[in-house]
N, C-alpha and C. Protein backbone atom coordinates (compact mmCIF):
# COMPACT_ATOMS: atom_id res chain seq x y z
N UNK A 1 -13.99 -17.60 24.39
CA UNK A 1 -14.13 -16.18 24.61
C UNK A 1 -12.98 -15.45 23.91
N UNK A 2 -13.55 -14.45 23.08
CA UNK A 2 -12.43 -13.70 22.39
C UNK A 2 -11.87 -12.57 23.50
N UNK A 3 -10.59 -12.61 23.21
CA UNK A 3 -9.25 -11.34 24.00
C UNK A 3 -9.96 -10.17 23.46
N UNK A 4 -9.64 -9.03 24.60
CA UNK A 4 -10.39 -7.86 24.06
C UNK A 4 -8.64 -6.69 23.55
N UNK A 5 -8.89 -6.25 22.42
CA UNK A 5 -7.29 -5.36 22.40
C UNK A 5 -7.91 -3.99 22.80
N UNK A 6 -6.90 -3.49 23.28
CA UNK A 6 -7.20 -2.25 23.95
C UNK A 6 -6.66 -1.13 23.42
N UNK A 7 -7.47 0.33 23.81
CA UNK A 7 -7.08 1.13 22.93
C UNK A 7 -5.54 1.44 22.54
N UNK A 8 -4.67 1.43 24.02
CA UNK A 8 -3.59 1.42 23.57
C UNK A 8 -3.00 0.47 22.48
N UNK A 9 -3.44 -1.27 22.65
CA UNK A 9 -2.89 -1.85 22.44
C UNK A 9 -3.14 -1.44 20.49
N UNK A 10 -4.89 -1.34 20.33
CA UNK A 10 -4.76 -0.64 18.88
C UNK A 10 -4.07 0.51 18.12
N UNK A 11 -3.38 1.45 18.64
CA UNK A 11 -2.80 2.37 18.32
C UNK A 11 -0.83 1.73 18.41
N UNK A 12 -0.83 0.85 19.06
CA UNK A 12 0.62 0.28 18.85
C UNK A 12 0.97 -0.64 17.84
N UNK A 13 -0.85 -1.58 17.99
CA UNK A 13 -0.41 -2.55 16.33
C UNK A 13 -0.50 -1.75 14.79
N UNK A 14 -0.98 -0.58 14.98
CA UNK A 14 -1.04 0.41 13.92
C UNK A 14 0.32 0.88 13.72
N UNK A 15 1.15 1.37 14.54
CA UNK A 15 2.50 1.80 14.69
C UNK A 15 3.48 0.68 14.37
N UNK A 16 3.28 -0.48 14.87
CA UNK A 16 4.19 -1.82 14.51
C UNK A 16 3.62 -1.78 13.10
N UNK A 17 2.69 -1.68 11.73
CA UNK A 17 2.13 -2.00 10.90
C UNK A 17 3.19 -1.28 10.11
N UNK A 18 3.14 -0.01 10.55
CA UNK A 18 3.54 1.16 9.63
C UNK A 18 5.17 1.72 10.11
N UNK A 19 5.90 0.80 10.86
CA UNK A 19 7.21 0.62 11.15
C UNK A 19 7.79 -0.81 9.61
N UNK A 20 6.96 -1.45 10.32
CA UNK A 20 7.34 -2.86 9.56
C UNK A 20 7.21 -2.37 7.77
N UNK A 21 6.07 -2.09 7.42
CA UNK A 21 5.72 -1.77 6.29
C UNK A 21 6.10 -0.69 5.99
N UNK A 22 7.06 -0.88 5.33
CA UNK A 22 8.33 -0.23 4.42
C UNK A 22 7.96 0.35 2.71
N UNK A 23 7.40 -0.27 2.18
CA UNK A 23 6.85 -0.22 0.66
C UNK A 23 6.13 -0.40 0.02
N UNK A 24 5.24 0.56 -1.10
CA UNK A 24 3.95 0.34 -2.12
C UNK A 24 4.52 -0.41 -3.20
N UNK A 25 4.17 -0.56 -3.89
CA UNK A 25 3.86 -1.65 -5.09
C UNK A 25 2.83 -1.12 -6.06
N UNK A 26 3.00 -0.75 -7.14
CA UNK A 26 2.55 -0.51 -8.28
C UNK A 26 2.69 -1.67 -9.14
N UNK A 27 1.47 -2.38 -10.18
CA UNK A 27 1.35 -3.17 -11.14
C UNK A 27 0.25 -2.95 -12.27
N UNK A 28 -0.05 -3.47 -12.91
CA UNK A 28 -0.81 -3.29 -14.40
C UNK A 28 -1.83 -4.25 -14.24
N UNK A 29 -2.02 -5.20 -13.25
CA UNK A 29 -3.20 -5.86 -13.02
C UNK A 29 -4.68 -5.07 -12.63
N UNK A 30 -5.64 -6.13 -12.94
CA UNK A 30 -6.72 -5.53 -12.99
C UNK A 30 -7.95 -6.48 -12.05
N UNK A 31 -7.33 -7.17 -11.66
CA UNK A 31 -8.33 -8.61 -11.13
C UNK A 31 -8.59 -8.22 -9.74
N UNK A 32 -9.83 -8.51 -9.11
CA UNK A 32 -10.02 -8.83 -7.96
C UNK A 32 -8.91 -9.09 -6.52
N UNK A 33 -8.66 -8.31 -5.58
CA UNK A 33 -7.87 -9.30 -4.71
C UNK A 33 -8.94 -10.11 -3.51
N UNK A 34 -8.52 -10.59 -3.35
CA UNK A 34 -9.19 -11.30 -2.09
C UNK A 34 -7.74 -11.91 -0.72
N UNK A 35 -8.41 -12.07 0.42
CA UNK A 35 -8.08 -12.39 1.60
C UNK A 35 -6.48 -13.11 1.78
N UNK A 36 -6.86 -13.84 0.51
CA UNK A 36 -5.83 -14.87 0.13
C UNK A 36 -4.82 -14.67 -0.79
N UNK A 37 -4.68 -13.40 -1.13
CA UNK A 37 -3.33 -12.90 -2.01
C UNK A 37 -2.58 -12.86 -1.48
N UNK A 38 -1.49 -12.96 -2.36
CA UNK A 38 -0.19 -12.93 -1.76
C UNK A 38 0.97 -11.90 -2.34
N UNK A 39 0.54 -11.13 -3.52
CA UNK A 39 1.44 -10.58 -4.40
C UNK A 39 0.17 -9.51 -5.33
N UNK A 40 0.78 -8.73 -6.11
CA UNK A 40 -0.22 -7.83 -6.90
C UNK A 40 0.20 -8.87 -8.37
N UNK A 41 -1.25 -9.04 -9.09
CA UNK A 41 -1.45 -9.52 -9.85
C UNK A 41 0.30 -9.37 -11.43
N UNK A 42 0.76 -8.23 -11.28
CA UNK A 42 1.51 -7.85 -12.15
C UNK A 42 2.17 -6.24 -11.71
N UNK A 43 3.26 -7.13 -10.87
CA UNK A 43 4.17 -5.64 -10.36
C UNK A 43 4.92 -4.68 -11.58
N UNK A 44 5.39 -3.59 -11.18
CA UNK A 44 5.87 -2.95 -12.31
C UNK A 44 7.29 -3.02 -11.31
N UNK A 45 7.83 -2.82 -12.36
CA UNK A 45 9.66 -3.07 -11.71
C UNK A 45 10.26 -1.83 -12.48
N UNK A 46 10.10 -1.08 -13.43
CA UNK A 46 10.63 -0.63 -14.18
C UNK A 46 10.12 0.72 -14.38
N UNK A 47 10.36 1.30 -15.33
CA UNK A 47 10.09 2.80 -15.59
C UNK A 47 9.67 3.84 -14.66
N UNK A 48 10.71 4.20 -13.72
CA UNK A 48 10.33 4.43 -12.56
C UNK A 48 9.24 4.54 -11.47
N UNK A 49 8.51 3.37 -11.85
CA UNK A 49 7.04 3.14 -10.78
C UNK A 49 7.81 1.42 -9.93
N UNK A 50 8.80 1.09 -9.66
CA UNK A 50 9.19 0.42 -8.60
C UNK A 50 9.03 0.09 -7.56
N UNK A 51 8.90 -0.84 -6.69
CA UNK A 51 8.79 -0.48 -4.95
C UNK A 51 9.62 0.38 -4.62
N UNK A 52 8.30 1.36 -3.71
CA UNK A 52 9.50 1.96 -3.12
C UNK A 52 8.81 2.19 -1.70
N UNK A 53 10.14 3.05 -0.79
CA UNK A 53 9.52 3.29 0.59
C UNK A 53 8.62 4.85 0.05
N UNK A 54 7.31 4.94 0.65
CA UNK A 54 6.19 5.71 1.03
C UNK A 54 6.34 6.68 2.64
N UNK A 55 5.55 7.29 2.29
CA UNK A 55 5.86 8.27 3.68
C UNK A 55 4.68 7.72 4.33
N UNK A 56 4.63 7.53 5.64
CA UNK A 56 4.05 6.95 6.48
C UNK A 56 3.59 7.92 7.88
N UNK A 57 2.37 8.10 7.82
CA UNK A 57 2.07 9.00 8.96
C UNK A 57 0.62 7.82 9.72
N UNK A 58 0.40 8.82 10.86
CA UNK A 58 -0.86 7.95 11.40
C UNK A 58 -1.81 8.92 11.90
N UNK A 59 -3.10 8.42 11.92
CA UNK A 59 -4.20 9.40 11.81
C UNK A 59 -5.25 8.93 12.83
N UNK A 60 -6.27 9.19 13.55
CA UNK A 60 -7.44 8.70 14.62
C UNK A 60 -8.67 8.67 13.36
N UNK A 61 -9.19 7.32 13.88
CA UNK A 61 -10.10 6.67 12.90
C UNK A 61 -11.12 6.66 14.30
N UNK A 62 -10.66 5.94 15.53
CA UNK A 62 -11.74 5.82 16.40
C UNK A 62 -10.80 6.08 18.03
N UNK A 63 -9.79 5.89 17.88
CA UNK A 63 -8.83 5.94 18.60
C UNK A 63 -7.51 6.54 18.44
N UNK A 64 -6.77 6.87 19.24
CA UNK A 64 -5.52 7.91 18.50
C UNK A 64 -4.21 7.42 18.22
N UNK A 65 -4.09 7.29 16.82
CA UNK A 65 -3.14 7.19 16.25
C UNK A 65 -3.87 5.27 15.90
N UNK A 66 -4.71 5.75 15.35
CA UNK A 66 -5.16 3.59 15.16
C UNK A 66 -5.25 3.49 13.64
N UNK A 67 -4.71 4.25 12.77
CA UNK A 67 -4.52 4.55 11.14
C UNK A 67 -3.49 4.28 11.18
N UNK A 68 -2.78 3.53 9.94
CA UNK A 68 -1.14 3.76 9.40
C UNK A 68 -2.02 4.68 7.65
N UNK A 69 -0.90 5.22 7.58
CA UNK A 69 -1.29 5.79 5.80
C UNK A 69 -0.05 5.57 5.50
N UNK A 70 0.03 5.31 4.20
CA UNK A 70 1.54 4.94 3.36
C UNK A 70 0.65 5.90 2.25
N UNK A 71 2.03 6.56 1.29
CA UNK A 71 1.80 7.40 0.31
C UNK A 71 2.60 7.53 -0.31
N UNK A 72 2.52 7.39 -1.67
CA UNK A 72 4.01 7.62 -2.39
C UNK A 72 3.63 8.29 -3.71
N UNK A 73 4.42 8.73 -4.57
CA UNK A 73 4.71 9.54 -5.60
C UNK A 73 5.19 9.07 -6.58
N UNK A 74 5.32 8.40 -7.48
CA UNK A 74 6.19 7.97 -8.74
C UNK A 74 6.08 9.06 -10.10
N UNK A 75 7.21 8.66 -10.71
CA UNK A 75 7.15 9.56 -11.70
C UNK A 75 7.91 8.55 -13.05
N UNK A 76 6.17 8.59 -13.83
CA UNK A 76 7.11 7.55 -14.85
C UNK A 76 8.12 8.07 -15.96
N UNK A 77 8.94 6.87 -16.26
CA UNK A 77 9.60 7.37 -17.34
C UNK A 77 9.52 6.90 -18.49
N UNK A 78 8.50 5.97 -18.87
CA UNK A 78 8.23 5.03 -19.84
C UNK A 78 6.43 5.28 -19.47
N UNK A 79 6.00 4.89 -20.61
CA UNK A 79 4.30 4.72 -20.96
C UNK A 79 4.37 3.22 -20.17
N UNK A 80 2.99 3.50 -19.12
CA UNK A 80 2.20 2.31 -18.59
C UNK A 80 1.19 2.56 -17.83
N UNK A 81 0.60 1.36 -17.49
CA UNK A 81 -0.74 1.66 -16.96
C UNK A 81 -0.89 1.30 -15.30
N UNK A 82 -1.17 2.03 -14.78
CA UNK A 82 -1.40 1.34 -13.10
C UNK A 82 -2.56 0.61 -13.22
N UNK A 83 -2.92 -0.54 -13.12
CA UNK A 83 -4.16 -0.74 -12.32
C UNK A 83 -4.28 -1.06 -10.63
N UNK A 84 -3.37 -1.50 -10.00
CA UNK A 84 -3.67 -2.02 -8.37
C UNK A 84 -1.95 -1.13 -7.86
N UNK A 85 -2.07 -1.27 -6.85
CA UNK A 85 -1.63 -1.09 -5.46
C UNK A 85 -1.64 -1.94 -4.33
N UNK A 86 0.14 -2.35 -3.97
CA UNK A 86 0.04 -3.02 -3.03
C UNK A 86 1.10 -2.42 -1.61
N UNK A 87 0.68 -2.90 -0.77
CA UNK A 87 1.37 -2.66 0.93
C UNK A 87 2.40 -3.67 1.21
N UNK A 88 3.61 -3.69 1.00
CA UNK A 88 3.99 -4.90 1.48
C UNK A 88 5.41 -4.35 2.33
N UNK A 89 6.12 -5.24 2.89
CA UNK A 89 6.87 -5.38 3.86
C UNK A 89 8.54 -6.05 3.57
N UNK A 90 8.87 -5.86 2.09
CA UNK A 90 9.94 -6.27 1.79
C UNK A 90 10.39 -5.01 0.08
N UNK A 91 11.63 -5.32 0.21
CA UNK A 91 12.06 -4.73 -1.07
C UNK A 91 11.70 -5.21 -2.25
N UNK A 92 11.45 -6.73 -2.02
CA UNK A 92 10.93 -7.62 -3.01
C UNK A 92 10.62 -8.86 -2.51
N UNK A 93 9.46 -9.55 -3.09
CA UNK A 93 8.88 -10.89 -2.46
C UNK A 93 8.16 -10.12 -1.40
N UNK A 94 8.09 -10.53 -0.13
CA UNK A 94 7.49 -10.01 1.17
C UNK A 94 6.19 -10.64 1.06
N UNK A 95 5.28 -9.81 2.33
CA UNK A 95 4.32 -10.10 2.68
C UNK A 95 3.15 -9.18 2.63
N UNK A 96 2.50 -9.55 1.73
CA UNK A 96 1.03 -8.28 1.05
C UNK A 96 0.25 -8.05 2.08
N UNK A 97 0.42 -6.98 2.36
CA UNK A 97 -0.59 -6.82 3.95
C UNK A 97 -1.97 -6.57 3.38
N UNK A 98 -1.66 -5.31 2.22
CA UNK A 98 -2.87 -4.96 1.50
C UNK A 98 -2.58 -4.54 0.29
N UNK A 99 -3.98 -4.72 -0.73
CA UNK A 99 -3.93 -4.19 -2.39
C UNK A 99 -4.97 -3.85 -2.47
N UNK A 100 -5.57 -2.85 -3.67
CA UNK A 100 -6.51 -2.78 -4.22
C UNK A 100 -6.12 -2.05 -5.76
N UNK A 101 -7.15 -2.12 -6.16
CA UNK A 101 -7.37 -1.44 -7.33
C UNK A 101 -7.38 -0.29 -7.37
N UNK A 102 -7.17 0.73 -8.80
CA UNK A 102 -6.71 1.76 -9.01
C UNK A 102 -7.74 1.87 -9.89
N UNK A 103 -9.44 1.90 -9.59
CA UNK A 103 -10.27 2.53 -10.36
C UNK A 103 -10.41 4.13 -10.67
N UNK A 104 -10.69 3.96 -11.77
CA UNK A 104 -10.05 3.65 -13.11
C UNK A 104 -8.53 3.24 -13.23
N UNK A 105 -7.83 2.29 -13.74
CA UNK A 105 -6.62 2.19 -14.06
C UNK A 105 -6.18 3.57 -14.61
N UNK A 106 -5.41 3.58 -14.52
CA UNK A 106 -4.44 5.40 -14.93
C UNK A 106 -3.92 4.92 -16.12
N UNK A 107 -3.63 6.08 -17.07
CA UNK A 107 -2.39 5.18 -18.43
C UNK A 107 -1.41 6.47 -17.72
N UNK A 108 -0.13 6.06 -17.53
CA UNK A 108 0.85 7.07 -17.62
C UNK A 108 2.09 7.54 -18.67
N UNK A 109 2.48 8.48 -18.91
CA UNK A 109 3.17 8.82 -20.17
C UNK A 109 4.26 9.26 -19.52
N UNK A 110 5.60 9.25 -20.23
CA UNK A 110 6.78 10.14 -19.79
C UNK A 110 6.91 11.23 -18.90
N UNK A 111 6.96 11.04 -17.52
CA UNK A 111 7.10 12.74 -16.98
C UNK A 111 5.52 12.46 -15.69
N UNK A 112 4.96 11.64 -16.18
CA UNK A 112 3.58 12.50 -15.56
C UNK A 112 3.87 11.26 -14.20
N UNK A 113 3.02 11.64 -13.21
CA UNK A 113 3.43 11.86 -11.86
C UNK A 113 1.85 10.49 -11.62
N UNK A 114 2.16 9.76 -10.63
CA UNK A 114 1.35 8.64 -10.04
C UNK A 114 1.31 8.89 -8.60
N UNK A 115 0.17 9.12 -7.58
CA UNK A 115 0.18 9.00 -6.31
C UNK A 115 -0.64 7.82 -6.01
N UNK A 116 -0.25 7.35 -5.27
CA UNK A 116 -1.17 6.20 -4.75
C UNK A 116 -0.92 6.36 -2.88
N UNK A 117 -2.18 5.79 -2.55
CA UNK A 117 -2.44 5.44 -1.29
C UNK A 117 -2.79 4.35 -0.65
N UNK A 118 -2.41 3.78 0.64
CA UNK A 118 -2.74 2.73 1.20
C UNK A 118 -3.49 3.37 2.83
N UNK A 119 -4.40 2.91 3.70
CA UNK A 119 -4.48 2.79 5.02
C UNK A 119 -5.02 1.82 5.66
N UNK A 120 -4.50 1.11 6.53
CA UNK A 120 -5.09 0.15 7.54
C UNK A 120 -5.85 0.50 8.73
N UNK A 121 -6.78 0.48 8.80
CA UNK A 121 -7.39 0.94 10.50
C UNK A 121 -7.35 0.10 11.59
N UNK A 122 -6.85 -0.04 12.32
CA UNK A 122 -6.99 -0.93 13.77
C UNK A 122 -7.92 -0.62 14.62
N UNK A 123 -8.77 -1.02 14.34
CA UNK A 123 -10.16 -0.34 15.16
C UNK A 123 -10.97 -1.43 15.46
């Protein structure tokens, strides 16, 4: 018999998610993720699209406060391309909570501005 989590208890593992998870991840990959990733195919480290910490708010999906959102802003300083986005929980290395793709990949040029988004629902 499966444990049942409760509403509170979903709106606190959303809050522990988005305490713990500290930083997005920008890379130039383009591949599939699946269940079993562990990293974004090809992080960017450089031209100011880096990990960084994201602003983190929480939102009602079915219950209140059972969303984390991470959001961040980069601003490149060198030509490159985003393709994915990742969630992770360290300055570097860590643990990929979540990624996806950046359909269409973006090309970015000197100056011009990257937002990306992440959300988890606990529902």
């Amino acid at each position: 018999m499966a444990a049942t989590i409760t509403t509170a208890g979903k709106a606190r593992i959303a809050v522990r998610i988005g305490t713990d998870t500290v930083y997005l991840a920008v890379g130039t990959g383009t591949s599939a993720f699946s269940a079993g990733s562990t990293a974004l195919t090809a992080e960017i480290t450089d031209s100011g699209l880096a990990r960084a910490t994201p602003t983190v708010t929480y939102t009602t999906t079915t219950v209140t406060n059972d969303t984390v959102n991470c959001a961040k802003t980069w601003t490149a300083s060198a030509a490159k391309t985003v393709g994915e986005i990742g969630m992770l929980n360290a300055a570097s290395a860590g643990t990929l909570y979540e990624a996806d793709l950046t359909s269409p990949a973006r090309a970015l040029g000197i100056g011009d501005t990257f937002t990306g988004t992440l959300k988890i629902v606990v529902a």
